[in-house]
Protein backbone atom coordinates (compact mmCIF):
# COMPACT_ATOMS: atom_id res chain seq x y z
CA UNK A 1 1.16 -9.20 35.35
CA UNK A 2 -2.48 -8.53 33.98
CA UNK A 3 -2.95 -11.37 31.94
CA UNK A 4 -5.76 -9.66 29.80
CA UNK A 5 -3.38 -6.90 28.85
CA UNK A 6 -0.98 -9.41 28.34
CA UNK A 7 -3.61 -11.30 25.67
CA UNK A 8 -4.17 -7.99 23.91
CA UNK A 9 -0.57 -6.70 23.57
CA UNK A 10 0.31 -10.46 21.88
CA UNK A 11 -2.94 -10.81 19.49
CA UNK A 12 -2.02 -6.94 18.73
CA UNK A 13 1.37 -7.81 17.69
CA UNK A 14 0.33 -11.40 16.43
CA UNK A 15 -1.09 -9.15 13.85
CA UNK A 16 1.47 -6.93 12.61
CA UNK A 17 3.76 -8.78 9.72
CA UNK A 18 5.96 -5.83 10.20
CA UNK A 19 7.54 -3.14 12.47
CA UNK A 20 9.64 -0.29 12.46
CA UNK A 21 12.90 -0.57 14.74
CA UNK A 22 15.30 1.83 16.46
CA UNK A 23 18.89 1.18 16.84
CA UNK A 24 21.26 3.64 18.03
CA UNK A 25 24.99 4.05 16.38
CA UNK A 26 28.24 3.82 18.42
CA UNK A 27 28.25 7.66 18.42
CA UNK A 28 24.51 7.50 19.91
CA UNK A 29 23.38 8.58 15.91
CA UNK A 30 19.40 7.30 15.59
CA UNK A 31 18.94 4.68 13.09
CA UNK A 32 15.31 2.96 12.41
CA UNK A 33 14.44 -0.02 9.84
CA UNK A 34 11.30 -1.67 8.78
CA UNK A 35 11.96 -5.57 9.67
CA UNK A 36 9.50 -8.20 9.05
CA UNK A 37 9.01 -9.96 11.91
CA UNK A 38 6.94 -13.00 14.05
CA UNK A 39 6.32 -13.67 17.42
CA UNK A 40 6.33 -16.07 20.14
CA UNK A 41 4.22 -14.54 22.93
CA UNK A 42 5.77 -11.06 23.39
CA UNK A 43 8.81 -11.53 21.86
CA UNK A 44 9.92 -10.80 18.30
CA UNK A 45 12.34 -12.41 16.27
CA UNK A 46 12.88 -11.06 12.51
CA UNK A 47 16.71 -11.90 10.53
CA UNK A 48 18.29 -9.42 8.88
CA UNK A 49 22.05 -9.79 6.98
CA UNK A 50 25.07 -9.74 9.72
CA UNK A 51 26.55 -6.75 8.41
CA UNK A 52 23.86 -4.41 8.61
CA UNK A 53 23.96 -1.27 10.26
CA UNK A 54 21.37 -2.61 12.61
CA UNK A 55 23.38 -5.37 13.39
CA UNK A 56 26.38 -3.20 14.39
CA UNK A 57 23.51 -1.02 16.78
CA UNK A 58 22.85 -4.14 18.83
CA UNK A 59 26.17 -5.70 19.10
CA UNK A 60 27.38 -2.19 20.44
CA UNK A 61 23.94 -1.35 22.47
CA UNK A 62 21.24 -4.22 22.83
CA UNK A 63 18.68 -1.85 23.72
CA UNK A 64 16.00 -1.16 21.09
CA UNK A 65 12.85 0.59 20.47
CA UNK A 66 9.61 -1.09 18.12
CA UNK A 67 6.55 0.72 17.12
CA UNK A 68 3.91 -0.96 14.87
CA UNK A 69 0.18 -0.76 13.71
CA UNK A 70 -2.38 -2.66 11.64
CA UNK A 71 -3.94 0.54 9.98
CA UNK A 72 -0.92 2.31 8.00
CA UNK A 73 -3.73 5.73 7.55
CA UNK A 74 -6.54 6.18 10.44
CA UNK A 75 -9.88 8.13 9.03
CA UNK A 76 -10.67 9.07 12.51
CA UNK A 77 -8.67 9.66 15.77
CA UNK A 78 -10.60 6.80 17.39
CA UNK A 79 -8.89 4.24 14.66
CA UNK A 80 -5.67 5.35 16.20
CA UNK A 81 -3.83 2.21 17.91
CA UNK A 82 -0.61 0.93 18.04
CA UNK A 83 1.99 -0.97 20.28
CA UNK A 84 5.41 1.08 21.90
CA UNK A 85 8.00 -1.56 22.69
CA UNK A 86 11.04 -1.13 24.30
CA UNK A 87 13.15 -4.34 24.57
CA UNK A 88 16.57 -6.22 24.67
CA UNK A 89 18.03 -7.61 21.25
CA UNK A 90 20.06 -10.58 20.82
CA UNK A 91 21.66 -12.23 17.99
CA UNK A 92 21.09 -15.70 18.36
CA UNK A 93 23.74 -18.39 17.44
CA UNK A 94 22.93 -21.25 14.89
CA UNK A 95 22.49 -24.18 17.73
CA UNK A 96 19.87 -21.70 19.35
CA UNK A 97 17.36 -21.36 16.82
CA UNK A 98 14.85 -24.24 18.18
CA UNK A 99 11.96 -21.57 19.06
CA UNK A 100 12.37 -19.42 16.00
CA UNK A 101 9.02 -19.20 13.78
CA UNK A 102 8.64 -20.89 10.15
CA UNK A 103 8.07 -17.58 8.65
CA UNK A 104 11.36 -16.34 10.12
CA UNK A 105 13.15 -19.47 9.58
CA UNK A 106 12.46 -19.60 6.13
CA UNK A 107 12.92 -16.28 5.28
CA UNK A 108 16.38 -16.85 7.23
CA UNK A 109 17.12 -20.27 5.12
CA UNK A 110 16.48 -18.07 1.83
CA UNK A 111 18.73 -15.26 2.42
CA UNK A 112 21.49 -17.46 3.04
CA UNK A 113 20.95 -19.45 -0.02
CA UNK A 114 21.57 -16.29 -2.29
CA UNK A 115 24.59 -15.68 0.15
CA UNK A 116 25.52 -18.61 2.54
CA UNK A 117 26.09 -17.03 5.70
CA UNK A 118 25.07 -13.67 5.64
CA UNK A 119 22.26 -13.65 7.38
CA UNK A 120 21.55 -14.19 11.43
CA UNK A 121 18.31 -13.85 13.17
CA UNK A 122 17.44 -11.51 16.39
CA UNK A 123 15.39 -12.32 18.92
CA UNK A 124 13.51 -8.91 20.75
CA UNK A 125 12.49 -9.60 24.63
CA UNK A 126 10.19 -6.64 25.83
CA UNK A 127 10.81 -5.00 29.16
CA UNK A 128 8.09 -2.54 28.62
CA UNK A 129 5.37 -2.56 26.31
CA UNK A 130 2.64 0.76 25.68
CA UNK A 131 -0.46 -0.66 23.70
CA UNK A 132 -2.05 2.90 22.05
CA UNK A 133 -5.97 2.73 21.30
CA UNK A 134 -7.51 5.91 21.28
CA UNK A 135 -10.73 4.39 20.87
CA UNK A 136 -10.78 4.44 24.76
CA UNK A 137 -9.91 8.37 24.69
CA UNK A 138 -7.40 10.99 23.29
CA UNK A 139 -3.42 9.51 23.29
CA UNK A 140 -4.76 6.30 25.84
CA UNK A 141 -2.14 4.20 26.46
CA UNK A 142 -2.07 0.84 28.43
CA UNK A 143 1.57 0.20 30.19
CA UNK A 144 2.65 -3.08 30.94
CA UNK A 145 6.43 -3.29 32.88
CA UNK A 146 7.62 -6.60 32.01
């Protein structure tokens, strides 16, 4: 694994507070949300309540789909950069939350004080990962099969 690519990809997403996910339905309907997340390394973790629809998406298909960026409007085409992550979700159970970040944690811990028990946390583990940055040419992409 190129270790350098590796370094950029999780300073990249180190960055990025938030994300925009895709979920399929049962019926194979698209579904995306914006979810705040953190990492550890490559993978993501974010919560969410348990009876969302995304929630439903990953108990019925744990595949997903993540895009993000740090500049929401580029001036230029050589501003353009981003990260394309395709992963595996899982819902984690409450004796498995040991590597979960503060920020998730407490944003986890406040949900469920408003509504004890409504809200779980997901953990995202990439098997491929695109990082975009056009500033090395016209729709550049770096690939790295995990």
């Amino acid at each position: 694994m190129d270790s350098d690519l590796k370094n950029r990809i999780t300073k990249y997403i180190s960055e990025c507070p938030a994300c925009t996910l895709a979920t399929a339905t049962v019926d194979g309907e698209p579904n995306a949300s914006t979810v705040f997340i953190s990492n550890v390394g490559m993978d993501l973790y974010f919560n969410t309540a348990k009876d969302s629809q995304k929630i439903r998406n990953i108990q019925a298909n744990p595949r997903v789909s993540i895009a993000m960026q740090k500049i929401a409007f580029p001036k230029t085409d050589a501003e353009i950069s981003g990260i394309q992550y395709n992963g595996a979700a899982k819902i984690l159970a409450d004796d498995n939350l040991a590597d979960v970040p503060g920020g998730v944690m407490a944003r986890h811990k406040a949900f469920n004080s408003v509504k004890p028990g409504n809200a779980v946390i997901v953990k995202v583990t990439p098997k491929k990962i695109y990082l975009v940055d056009y500033s090395k040419g016209f729709r550049h992409r770096d690939v790295l099969d995990i």
